[in-house]
N, C-alpha and C. Protein backbone atom coordinates (compact mmCIF):
# COMPACT_ATOMS: atom_id res chain seq x y z
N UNK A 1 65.52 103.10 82.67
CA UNK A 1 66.37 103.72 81.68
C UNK A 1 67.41 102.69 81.20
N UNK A 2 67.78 102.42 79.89
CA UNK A 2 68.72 101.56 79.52
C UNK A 2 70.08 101.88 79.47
N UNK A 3 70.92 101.40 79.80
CA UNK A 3 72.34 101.14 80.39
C UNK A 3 73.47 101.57 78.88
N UNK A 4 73.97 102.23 79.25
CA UNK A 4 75.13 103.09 78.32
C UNK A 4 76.00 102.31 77.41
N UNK A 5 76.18 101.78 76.64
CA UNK A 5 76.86 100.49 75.46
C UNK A 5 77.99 100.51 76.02
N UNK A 6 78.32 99.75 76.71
CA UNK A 6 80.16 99.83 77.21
C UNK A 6 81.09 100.33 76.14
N UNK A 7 81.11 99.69 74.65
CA UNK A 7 81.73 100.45 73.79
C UNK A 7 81.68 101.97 73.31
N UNK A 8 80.51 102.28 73.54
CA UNK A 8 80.39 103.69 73.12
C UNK A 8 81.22 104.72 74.32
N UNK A 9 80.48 104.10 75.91
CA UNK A 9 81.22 104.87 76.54
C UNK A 9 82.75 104.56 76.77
N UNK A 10 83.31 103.54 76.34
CA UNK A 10 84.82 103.08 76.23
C UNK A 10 85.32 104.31 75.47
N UNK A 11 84.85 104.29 73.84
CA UNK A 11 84.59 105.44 73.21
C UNK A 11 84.90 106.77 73.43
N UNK A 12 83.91 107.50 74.41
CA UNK A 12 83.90 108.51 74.98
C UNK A 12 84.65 108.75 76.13
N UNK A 13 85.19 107.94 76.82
CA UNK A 13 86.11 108.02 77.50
C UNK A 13 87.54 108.28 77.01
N UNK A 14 87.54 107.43 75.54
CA UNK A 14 89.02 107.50 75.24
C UNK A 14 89.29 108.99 74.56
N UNK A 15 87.82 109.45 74.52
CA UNK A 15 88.04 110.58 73.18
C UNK A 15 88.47 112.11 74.77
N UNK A 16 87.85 111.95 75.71
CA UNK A 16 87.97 112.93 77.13
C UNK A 16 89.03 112.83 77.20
N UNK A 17 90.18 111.88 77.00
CA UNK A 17 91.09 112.20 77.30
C UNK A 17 92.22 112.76 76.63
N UNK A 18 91.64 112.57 75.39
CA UNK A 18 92.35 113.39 74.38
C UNK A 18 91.64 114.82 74.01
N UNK A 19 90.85 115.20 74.73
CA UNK A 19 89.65 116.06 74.63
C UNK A 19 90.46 118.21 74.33
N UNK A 20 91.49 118.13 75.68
CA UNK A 20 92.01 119.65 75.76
C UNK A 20 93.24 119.47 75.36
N UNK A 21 94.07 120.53 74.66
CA UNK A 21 94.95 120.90 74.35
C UNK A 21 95.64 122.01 75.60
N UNK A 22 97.24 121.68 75.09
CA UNK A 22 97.66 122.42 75.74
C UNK A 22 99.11 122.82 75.05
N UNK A 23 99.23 123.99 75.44
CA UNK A 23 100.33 124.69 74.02
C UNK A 23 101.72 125.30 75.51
N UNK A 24 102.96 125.04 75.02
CA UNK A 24 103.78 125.54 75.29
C UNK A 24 104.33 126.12 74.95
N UNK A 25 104.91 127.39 75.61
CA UNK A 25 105.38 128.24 75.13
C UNK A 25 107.37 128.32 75.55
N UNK A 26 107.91 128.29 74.35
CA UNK A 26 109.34 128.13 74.50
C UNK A 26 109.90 129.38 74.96
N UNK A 27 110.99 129.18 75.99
CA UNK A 27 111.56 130.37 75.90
C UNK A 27 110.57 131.84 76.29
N UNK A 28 111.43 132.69 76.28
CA UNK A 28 110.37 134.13 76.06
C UNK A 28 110.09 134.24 74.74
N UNK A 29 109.62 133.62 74.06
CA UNK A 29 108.67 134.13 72.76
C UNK A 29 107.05 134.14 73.15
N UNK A 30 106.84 135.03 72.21
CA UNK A 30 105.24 134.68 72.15
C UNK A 30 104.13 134.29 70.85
N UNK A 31 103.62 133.81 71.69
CA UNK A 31 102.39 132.59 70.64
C UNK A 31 101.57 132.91 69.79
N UNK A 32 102.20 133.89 68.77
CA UNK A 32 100.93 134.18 67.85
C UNK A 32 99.92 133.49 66.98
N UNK A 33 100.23 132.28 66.89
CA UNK A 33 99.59 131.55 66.46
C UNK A 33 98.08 130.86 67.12
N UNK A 34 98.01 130.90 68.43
CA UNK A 34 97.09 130.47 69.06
C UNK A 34 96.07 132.10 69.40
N UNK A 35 94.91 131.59 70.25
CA UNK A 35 94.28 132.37 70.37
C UNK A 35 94.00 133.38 71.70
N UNK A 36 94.95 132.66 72.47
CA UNK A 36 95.44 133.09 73.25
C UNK A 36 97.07 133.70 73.65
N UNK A 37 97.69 134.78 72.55
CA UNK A 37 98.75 134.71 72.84
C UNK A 37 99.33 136.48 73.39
N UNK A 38 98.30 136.99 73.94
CA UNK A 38 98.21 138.15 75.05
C UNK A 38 97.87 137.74 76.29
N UNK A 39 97.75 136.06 76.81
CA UNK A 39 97.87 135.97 77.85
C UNK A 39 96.18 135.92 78.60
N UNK A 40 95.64 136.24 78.24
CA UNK A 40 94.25 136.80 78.69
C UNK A 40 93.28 135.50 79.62
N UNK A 41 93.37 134.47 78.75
CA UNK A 41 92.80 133.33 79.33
C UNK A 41 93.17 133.15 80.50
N UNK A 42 94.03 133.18 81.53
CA UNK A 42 94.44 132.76 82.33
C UNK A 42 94.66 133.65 83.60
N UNK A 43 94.08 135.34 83.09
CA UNK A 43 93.91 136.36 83.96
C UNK A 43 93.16 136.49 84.41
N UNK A 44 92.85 136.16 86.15
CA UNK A 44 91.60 135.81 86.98
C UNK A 44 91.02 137.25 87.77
N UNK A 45 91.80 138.31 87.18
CA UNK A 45 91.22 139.44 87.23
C UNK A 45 90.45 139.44 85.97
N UNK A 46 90.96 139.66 84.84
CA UNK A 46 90.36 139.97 83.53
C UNK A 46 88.45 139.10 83.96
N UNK A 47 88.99 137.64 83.94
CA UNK A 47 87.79 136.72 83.85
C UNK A 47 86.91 137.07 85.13
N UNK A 48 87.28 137.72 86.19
CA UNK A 48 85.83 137.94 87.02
C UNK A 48 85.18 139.53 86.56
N UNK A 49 86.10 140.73 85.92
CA UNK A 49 85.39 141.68 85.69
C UNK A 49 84.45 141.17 84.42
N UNK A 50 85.01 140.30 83.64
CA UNK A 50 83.63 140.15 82.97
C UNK A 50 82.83 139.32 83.08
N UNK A 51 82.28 138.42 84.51
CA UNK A 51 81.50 137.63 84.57
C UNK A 51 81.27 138.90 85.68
N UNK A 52 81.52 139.73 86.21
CA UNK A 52 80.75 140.60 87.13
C UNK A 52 80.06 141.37 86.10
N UNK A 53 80.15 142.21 85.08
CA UNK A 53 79.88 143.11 83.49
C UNK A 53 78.47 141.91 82.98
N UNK A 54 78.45 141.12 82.87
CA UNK A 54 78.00 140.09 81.93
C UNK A 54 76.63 139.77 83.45
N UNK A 55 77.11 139.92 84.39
CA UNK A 55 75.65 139.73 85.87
C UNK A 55 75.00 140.80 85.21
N UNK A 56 75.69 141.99 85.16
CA UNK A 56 75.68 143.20 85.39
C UNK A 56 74.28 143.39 84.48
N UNK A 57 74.66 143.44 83.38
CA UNK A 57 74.32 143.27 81.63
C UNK A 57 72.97 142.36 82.10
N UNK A 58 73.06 141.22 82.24
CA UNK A 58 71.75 140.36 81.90
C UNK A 58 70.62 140.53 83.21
N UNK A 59 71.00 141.24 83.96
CA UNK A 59 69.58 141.74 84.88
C UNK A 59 69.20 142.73 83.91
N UNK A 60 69.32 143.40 83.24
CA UNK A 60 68.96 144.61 82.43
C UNK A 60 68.10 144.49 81.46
């Protein structure tokens, strides 16, 4: 198998690290602008009832 162009993956390395965003939130306001601004992403209840719903669902 041939070997990865050092520049490209230089490249792709530089771009991973600029890859995720991350939004702060000032104060008690809230973020209507983003797509997350009910909080939801980050509720590890919310996110296992629907990867338990979604097991649930695709045996079916």
């Amino acid at each position: 198998m041939e070997k990865f162009p050092k520049k490209l993956a230089a490249k792709l390395s530089k771009r991973l690290e600029n890859a995720l965003r991350s939004l702060s939130k000032p104060g008690r306001l809230i973020d209507f602008s983003s797509n997350d601004y009910l909080g939801m992403a980050r509720n590890g209840e919310l996110e296992q009832n629907t990867l338990d719903l979604l097991k649930k669902y695709m045996k079916a």
